[in-house]
N, C-alpha and C. Protein backbone atom coordinates (compact mmCIF):
# COMPACT_ATOMS: atom_id res chain seq x y z
N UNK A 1 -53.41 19.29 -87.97
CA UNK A 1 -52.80 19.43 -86.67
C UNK A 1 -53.84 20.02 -85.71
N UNK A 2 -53.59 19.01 -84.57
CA UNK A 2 -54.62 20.24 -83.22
C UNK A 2 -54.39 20.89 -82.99
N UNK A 3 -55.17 21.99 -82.04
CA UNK A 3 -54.54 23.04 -81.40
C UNK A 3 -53.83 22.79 -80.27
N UNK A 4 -53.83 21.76 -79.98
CA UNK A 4 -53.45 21.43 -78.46
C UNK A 4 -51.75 20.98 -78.65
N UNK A 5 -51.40 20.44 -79.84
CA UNK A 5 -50.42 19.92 -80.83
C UNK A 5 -49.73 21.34 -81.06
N UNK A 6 -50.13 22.42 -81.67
CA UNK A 6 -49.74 23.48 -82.17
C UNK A 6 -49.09 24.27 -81.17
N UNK A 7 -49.95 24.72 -79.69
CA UNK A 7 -49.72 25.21 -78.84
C UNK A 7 -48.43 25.27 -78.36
N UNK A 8 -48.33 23.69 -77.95
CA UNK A 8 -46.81 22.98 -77.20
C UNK A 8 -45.95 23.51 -77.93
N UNK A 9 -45.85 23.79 -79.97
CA UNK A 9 -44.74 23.59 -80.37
C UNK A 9 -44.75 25.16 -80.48
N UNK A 10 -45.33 25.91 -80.16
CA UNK A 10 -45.21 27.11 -80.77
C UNK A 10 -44.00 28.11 -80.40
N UNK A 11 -43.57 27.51 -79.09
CA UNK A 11 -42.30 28.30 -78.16
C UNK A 11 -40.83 27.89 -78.95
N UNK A 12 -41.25 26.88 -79.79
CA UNK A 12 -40.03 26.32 -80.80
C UNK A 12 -40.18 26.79 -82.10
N UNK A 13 -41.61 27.06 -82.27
CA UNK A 13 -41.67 27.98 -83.50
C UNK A 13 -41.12 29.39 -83.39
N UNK A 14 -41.57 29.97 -82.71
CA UNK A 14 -40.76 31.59 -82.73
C UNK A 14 -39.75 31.54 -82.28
N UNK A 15 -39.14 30.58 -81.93
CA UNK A 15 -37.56 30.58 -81.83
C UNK A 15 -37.00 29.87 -82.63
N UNK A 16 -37.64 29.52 -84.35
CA UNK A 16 -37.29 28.85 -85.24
C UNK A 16 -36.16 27.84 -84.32
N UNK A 17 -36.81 27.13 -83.67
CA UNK A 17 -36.25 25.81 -83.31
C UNK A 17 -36.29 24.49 -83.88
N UNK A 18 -37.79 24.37 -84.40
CA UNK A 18 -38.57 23.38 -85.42
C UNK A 18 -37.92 22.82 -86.68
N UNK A 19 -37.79 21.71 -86.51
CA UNK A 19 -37.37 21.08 -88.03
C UNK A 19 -38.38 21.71 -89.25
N UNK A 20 -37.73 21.79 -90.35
CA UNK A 20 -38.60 22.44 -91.44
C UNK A 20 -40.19 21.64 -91.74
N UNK A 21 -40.34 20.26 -91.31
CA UNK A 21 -41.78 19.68 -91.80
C UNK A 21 -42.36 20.30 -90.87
N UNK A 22 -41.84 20.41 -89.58
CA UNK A 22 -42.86 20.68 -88.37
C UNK A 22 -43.18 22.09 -88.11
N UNK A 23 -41.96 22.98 -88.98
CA UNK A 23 -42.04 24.51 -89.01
C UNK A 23 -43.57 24.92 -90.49
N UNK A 24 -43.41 23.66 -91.22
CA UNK A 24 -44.33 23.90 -92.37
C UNK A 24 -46.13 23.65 -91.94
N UNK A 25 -46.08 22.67 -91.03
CA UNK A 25 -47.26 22.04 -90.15
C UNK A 25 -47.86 22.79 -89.76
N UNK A 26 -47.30 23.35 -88.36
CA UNK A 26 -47.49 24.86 -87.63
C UNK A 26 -48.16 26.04 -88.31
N UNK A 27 -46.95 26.42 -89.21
CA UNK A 27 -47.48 27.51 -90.36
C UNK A 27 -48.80 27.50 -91.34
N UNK A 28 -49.32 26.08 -91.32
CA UNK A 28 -50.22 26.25 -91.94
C UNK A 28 -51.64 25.88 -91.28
N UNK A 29 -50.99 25.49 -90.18
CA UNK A 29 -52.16 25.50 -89.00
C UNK A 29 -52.47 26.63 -88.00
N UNK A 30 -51.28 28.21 -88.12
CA UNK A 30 -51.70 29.47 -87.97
C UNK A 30 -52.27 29.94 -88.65
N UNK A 31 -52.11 29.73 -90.37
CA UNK A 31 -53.00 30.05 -91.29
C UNK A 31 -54.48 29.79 -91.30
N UNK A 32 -54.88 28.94 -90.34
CA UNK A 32 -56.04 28.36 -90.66
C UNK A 32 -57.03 28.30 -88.98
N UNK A 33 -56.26 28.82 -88.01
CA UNK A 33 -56.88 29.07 -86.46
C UNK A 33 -56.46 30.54 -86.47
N UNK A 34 -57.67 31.16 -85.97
CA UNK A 34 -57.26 32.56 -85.43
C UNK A 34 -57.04 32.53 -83.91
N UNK A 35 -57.82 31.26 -83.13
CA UNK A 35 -56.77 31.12 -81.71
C UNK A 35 -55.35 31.16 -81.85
N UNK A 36 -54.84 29.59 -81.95
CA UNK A 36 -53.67 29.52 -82.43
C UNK A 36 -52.58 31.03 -82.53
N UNK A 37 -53.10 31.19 -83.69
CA UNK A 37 -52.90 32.79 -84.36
C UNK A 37 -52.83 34.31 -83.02
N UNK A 38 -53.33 34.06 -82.46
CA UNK A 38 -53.47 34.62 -81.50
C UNK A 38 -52.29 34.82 -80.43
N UNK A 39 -52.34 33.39 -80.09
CA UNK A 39 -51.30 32.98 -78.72
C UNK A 39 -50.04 33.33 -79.45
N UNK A 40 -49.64 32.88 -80.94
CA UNK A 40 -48.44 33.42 -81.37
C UNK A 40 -48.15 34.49 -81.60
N UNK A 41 -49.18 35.26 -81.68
CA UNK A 41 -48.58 36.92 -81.89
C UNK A 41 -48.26 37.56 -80.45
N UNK A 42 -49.07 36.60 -79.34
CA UNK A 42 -48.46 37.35 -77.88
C UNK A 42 -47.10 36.78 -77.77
N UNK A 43 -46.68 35.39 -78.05
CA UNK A 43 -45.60 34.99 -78.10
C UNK A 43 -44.89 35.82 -78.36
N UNK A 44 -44.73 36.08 -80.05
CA UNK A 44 -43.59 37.01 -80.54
C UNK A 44 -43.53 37.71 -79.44
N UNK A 45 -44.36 38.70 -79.27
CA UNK A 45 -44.31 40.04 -78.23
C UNK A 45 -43.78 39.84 -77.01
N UNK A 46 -43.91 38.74 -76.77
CA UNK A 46 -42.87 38.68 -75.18
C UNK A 46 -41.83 38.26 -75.76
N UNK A 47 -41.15 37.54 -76.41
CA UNK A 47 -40.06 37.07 -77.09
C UNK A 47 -39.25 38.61 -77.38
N UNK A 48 -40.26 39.38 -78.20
CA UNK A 48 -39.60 40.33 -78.59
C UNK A 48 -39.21 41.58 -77.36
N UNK A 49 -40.13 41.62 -76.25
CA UNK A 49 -39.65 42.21 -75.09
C UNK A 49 -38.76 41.19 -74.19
N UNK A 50 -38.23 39.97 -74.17
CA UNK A 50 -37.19 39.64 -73.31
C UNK A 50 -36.14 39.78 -74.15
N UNK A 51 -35.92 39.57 -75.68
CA UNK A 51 -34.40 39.58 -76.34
C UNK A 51 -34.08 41.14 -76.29
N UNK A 52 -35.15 42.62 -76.18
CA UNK A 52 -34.21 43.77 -75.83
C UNK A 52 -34.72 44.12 -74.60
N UNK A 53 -34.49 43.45 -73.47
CA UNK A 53 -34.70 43.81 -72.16
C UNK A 53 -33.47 43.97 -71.55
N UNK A 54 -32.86 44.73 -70.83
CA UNK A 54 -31.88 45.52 -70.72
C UNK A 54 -31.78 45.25 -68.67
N UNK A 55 -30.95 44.77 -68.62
CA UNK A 55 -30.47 44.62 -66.78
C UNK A 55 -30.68 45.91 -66.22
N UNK A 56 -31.36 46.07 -65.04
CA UNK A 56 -31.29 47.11 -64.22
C UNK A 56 -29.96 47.81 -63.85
N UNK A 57 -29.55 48.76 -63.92
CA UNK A 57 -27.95 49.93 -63.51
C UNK A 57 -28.24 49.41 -62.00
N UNK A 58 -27.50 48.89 -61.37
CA UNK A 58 -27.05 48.62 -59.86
C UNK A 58 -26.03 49.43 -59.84
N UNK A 59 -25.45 50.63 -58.64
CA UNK A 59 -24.35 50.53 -58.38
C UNK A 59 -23.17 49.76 -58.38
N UNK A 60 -22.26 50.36 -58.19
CA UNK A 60 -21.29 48.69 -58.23
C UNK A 60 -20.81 48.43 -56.94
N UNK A 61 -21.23 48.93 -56.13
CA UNK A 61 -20.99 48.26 -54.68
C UNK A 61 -22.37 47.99 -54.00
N UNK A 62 -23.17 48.05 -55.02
CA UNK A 62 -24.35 47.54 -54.19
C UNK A 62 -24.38 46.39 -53.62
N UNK A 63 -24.30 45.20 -53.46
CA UNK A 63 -24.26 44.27 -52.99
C UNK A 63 -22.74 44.19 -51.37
N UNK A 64 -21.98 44.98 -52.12
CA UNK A 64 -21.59 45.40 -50.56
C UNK A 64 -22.02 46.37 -49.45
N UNK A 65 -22.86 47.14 -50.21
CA UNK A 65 -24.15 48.01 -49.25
C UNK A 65 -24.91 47.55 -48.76
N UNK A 66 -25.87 46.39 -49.58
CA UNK A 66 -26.21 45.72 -48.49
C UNK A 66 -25.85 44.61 -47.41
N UNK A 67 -24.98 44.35 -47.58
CA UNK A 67 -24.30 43.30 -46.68
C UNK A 67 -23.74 44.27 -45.47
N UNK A 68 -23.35 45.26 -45.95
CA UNK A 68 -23.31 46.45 -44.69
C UNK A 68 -24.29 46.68 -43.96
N UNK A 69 -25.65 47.21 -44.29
CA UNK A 69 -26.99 47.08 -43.85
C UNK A 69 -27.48 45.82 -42.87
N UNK A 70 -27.07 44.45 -43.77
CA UNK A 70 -27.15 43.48 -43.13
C UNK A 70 -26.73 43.16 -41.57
N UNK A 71 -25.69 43.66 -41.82
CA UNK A 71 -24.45 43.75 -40.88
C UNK A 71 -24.90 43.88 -39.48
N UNK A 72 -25.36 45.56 -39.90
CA UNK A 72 -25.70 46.58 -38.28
C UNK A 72 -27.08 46.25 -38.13
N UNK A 73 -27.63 45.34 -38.70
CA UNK A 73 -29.13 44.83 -37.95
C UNK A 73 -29.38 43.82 -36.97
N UNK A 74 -29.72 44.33 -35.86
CA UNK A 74 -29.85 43.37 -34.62
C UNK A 74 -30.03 41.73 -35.19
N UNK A 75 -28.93 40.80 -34.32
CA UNK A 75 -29.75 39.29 -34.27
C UNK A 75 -30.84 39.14 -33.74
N UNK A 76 -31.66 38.36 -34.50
CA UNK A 76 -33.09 37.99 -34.40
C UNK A 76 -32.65 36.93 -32.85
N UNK A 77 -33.43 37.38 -31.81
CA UNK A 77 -33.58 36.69 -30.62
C UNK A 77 -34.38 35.32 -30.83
N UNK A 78 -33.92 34.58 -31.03
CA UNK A 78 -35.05 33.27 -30.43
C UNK A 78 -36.25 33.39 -29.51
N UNK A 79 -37.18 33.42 -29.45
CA UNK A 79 -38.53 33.29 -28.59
C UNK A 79 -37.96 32.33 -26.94
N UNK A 80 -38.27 32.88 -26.05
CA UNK A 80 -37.62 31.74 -24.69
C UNK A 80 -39.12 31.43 -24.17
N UNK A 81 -38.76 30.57 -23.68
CA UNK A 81 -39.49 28.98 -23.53
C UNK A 81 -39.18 29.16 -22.01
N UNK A 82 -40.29 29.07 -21.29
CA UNK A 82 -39.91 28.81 -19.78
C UNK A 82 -40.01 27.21 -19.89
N UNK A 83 -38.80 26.82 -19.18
CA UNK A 83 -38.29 25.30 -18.56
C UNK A 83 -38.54 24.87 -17.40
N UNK A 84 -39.31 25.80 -16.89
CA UNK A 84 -39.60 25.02 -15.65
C UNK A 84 -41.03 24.48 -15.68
N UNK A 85 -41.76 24.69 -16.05
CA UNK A 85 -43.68 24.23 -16.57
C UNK A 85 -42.97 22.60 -17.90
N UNK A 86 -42.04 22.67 -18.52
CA UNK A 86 -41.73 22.04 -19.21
C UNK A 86 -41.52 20.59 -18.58
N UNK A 87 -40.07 21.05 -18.18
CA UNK A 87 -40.09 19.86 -16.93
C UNK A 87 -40.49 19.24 -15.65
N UNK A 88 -41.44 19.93 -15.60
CA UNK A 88 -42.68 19.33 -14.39
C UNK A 88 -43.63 18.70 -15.20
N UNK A 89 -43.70 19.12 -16.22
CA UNK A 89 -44.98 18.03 -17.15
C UNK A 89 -43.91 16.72 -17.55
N UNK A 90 -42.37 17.09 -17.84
CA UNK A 90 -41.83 15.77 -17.91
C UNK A 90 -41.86 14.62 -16.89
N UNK A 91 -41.76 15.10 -15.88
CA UNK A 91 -41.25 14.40 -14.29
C UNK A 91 -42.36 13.55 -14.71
N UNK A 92 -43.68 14.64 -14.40
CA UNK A 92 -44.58 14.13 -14.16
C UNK A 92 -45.33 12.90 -14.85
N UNK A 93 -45.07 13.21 -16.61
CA UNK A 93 -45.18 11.90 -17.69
C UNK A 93 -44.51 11.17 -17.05
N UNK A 94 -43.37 11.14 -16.40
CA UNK A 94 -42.46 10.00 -16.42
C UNK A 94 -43.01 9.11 -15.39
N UNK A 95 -43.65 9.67 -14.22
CA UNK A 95 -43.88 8.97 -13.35
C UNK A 95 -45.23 8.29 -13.06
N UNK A 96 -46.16 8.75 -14.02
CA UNK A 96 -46.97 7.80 -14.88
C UNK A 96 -46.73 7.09 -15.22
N UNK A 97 -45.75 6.62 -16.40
CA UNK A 97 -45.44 5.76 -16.98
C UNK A 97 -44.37 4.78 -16.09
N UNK A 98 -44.23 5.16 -15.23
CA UNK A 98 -43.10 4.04 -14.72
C UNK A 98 -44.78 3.51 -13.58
N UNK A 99 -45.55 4.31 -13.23
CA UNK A 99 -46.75 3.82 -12.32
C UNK A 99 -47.18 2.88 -13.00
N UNK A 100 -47.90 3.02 -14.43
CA UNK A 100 -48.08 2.15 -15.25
C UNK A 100 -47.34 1.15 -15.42
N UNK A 101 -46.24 0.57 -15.49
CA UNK A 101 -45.00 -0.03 -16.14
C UNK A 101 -45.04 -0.88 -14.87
N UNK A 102 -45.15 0.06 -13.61
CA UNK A 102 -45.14 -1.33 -12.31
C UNK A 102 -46.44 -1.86 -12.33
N UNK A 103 -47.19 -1.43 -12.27
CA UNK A 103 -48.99 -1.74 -12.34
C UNK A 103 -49.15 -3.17 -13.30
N UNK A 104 -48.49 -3.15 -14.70
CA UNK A 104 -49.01 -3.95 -15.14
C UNK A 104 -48.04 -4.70 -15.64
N UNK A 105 -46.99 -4.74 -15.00
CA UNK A 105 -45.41 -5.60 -15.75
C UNK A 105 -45.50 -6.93 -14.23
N UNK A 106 -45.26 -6.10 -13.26
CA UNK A 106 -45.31 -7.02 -12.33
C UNK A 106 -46.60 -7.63 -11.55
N UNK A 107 -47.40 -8.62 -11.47
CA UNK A 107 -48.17 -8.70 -11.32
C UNK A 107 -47.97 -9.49 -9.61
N UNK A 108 -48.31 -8.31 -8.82
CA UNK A 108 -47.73 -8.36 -7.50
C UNK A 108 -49.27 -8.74 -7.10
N UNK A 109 -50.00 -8.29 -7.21
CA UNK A 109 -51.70 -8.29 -6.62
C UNK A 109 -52.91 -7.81 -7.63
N UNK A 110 -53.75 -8.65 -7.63
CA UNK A 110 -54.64 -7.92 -8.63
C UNK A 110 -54.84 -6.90 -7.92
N UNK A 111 -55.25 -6.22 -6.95
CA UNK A 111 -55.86 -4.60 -6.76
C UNK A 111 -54.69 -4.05 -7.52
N UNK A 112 -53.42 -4.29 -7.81
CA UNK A 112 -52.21 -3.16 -8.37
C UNK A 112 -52.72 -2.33 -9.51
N UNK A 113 -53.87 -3.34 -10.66
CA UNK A 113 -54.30 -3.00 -11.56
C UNK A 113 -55.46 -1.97 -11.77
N UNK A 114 -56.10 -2.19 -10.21
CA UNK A 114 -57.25 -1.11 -10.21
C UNK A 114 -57.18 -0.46 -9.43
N UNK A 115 -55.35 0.06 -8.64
CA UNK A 115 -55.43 0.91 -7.55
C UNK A 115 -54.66 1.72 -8.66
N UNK A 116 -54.45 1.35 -9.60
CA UNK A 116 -53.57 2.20 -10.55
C UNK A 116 -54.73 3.29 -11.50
N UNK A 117 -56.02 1.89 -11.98
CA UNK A 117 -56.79 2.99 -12.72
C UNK A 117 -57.58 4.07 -11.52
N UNK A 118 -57.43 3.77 -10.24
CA UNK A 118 -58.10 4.50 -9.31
C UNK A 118 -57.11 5.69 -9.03
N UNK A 119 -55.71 5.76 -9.01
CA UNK A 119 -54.96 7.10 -9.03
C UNK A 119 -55.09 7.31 -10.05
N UNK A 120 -54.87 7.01 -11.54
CA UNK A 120 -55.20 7.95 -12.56
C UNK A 120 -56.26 8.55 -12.94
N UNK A 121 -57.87 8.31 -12.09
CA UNK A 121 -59.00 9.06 -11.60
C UNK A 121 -58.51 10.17 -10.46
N UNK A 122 -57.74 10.12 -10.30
CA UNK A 122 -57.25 11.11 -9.40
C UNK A 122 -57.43 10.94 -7.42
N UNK A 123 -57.84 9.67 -7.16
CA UNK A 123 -58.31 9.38 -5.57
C UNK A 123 -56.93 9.33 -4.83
N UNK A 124 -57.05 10.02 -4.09
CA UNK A 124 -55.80 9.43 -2.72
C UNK A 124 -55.82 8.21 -2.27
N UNK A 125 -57.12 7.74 -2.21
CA UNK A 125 -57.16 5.95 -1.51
C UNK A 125 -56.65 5.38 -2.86
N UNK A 126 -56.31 5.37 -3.49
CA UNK A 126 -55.46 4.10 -4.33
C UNK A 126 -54.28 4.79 -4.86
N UNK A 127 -53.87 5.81 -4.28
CA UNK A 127 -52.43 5.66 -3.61
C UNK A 127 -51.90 4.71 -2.59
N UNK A 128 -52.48 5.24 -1.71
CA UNK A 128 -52.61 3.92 -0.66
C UNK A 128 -52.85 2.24 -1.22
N UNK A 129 -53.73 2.26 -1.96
CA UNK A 129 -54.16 1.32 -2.75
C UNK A 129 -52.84 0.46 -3.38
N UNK A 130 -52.61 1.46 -4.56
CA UNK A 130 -50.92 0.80 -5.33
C UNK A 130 -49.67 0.62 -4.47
N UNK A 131 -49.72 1.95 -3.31
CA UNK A 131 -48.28 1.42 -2.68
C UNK A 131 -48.05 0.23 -1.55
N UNK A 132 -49.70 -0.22 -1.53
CA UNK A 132 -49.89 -1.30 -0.77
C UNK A 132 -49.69 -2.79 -1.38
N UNK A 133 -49.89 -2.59 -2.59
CA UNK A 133 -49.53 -3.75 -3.50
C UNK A 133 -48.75 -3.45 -4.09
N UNK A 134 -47.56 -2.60 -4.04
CA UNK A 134 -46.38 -2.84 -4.96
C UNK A 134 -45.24 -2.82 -3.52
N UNK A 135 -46.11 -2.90 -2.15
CA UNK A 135 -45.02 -3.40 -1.49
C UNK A 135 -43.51 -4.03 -1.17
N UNK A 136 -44.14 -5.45 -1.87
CA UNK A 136 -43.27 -6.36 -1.60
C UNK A 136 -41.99 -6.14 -2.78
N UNK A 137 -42.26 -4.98 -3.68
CA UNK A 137 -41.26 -4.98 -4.33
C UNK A 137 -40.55 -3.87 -4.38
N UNK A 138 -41.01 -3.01 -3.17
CA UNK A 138 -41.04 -1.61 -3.11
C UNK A 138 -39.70 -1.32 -3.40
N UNK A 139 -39.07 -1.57 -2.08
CA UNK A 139 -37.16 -1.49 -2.24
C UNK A 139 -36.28 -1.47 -3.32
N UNK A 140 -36.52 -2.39 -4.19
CA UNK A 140 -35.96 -2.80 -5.64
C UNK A 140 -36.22 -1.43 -6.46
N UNK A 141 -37.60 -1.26 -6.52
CA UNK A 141 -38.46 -0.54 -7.70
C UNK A 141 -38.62 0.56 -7.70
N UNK A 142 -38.58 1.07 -6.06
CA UNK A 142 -38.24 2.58 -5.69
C UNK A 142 -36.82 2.85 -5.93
N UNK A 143 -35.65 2.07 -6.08
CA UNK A 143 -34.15 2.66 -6.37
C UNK A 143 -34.68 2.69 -7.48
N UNK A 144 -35.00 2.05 -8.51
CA UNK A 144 -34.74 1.93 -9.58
C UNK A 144 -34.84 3.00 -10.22
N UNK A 145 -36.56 3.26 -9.98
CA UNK A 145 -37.31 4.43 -10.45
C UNK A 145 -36.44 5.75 -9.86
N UNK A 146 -36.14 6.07 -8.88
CA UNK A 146 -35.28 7.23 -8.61
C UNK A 146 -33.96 7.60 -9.04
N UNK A 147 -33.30 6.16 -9.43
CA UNK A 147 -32.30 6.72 -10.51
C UNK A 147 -32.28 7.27 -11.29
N UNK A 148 -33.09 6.07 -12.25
CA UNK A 148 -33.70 6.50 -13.58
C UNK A 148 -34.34 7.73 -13.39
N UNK A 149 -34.89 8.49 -12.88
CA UNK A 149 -35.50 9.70 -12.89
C UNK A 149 -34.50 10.88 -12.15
N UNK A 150 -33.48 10.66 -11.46
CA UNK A 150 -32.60 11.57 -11.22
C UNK A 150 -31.49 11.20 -12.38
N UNK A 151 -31.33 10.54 -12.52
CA UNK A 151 -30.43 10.53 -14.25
C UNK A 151 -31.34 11.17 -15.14
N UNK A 152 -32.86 10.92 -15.46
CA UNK A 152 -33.11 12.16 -16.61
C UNK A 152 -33.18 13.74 -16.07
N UNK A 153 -33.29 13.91 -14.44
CA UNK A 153 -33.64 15.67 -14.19
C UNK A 153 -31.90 16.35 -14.74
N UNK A 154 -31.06 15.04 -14.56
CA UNK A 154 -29.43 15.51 -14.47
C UNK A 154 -29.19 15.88 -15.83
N UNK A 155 -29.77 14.59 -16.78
CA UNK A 155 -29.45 14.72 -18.13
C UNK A 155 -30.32 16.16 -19.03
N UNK A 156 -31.56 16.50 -18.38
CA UNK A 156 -32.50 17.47 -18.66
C UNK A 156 -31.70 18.72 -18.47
N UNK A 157 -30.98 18.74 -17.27
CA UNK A 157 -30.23 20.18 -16.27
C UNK A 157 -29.29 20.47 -17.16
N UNK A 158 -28.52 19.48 -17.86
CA UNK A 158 -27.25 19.64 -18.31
C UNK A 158 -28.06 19.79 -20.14
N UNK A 159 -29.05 19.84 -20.71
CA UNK A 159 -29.50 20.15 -21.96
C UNK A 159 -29.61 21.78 -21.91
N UNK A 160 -30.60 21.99 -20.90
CA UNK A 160 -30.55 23.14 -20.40
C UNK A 160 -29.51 24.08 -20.34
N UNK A 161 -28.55 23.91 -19.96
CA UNK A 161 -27.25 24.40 -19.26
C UNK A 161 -26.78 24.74 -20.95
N UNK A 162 -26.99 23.70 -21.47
CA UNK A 162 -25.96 23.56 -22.96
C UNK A 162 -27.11 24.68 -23.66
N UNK A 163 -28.15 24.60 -23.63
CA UNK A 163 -28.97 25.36 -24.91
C UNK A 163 -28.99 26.19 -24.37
N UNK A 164 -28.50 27.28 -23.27
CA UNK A 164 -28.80 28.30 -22.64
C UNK A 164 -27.17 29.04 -22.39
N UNK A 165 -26.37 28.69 -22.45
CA UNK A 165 -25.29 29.43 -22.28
C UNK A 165 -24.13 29.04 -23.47
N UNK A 166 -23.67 27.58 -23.37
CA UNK A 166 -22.50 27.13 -24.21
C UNK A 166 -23.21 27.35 -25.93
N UNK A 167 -24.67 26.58 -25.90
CA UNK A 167 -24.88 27.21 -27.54
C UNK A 167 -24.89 28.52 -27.69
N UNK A 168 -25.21 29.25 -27.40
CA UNK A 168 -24.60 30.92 -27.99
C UNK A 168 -23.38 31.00 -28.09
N UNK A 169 -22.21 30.32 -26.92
CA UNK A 169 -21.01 30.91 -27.46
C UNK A 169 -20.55 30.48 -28.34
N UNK A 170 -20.71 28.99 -28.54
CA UNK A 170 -20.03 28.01 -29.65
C UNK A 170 -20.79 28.64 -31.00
N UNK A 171 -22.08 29.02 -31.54
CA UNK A 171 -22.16 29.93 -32.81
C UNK A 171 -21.14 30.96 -32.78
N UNK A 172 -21.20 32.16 -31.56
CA UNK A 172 -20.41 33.34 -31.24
C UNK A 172 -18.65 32.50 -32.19
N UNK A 173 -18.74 31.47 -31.86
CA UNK A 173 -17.03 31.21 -32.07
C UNK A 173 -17.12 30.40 -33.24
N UNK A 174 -17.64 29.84 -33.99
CA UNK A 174 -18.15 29.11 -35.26
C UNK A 174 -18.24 30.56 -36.51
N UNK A 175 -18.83 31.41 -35.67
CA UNK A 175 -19.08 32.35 -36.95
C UNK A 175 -17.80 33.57 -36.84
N UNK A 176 -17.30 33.83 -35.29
CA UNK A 176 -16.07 34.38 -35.59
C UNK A 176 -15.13 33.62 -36.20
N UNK A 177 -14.87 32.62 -36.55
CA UNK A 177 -13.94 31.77 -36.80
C UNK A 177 -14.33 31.38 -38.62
N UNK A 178 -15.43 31.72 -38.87
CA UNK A 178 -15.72 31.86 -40.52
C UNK A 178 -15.88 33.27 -40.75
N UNK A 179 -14.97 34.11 -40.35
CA UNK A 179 -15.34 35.56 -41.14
C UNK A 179 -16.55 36.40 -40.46
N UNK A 180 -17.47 35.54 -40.24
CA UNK A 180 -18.55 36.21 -40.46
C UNK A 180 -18.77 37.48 -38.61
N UNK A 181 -18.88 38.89 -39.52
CA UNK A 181 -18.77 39.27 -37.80
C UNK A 181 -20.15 39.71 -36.91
């Protein structure tokens, strides 16, 4: 037998778990490794310190002591997030992407395409540039875009509104309503 063979079974040997050929195998392959031999005598020894190891004395209301403890310790505050730097970088993605979205969906004028990469260099003349070639569709594309973007500041206001006042109370009333005080 290997040692590598012996090793695995040895946690079944000191817990005479082993069928008798494989308890006879073992035994005579401790007889004959002083590794082997080794690892099983630490075995026993922890074997023999977990079967008289004895549970710690807890009070008997300990576990309602600490849940008392628990109790009177402040709720952990959430970290706050200013929302207003938040949603100015949203607006602002958004209205990129709808710049983009007219720039290269409707193909009103070729300059649309390079008055667009010329505001996203940052120039004032292709402002002028894009709103000169997205003219002819201005009317349409300006409602559009201002809906759509006053429907997300509305839908944003009202996330806000909800994660800032109604979610605290609805836990407040979820956890009064399970016991918990």
């Amino acid at each position: 037998m290997r040692c590598s063979s012996c090793e695995a079974l040895l946690d079944q040997y000191v817990e005479a778990a082993l069928p008798p050929a494989r308890a006879n195998a073992v035994a005579a392959h401790l007889r004959g490794c002083a590794a082997c031999e080794d690892v099983h005598q630490r075995l026993r020894i922890v074997d023999a310190l977990l079967t008289t190891a004895r549970l710690p004395g807890l009070r008997a209301n300990f576990t309602f002591d600490v849940m008392a403890g628990i109790r009177t310790m402040p709720a952990p505050a959430a970290p706050r997030r200013p929302l207003l730097p938040l949603a100015a970088f949203y607006l602002v993605a958004a209205w990129i992407f709808v710049g983009a979205a007219l720039s290269f969906v409707w193909p009103v004028a070729p300059a649309g395409g390079r008055a667009f990469a010329h505001l996203a260099a940052g120039t004032l003349q292709a402002v002028g540039a894009s709103a000169h070639a997205l003219w002819p569709v201005a009317p349409i594309a300006l409602s559009v875009v201002v809906s759509v973007l006053s429907i997300d500041v509305l839908l944003f206001a009202v996330l806000v509104v909800f994660y800032r006042t109604v979610r605290p109370r609805l836990t407040a009333y979820l956890a009064a309503s399970a016991g918990v005080p």
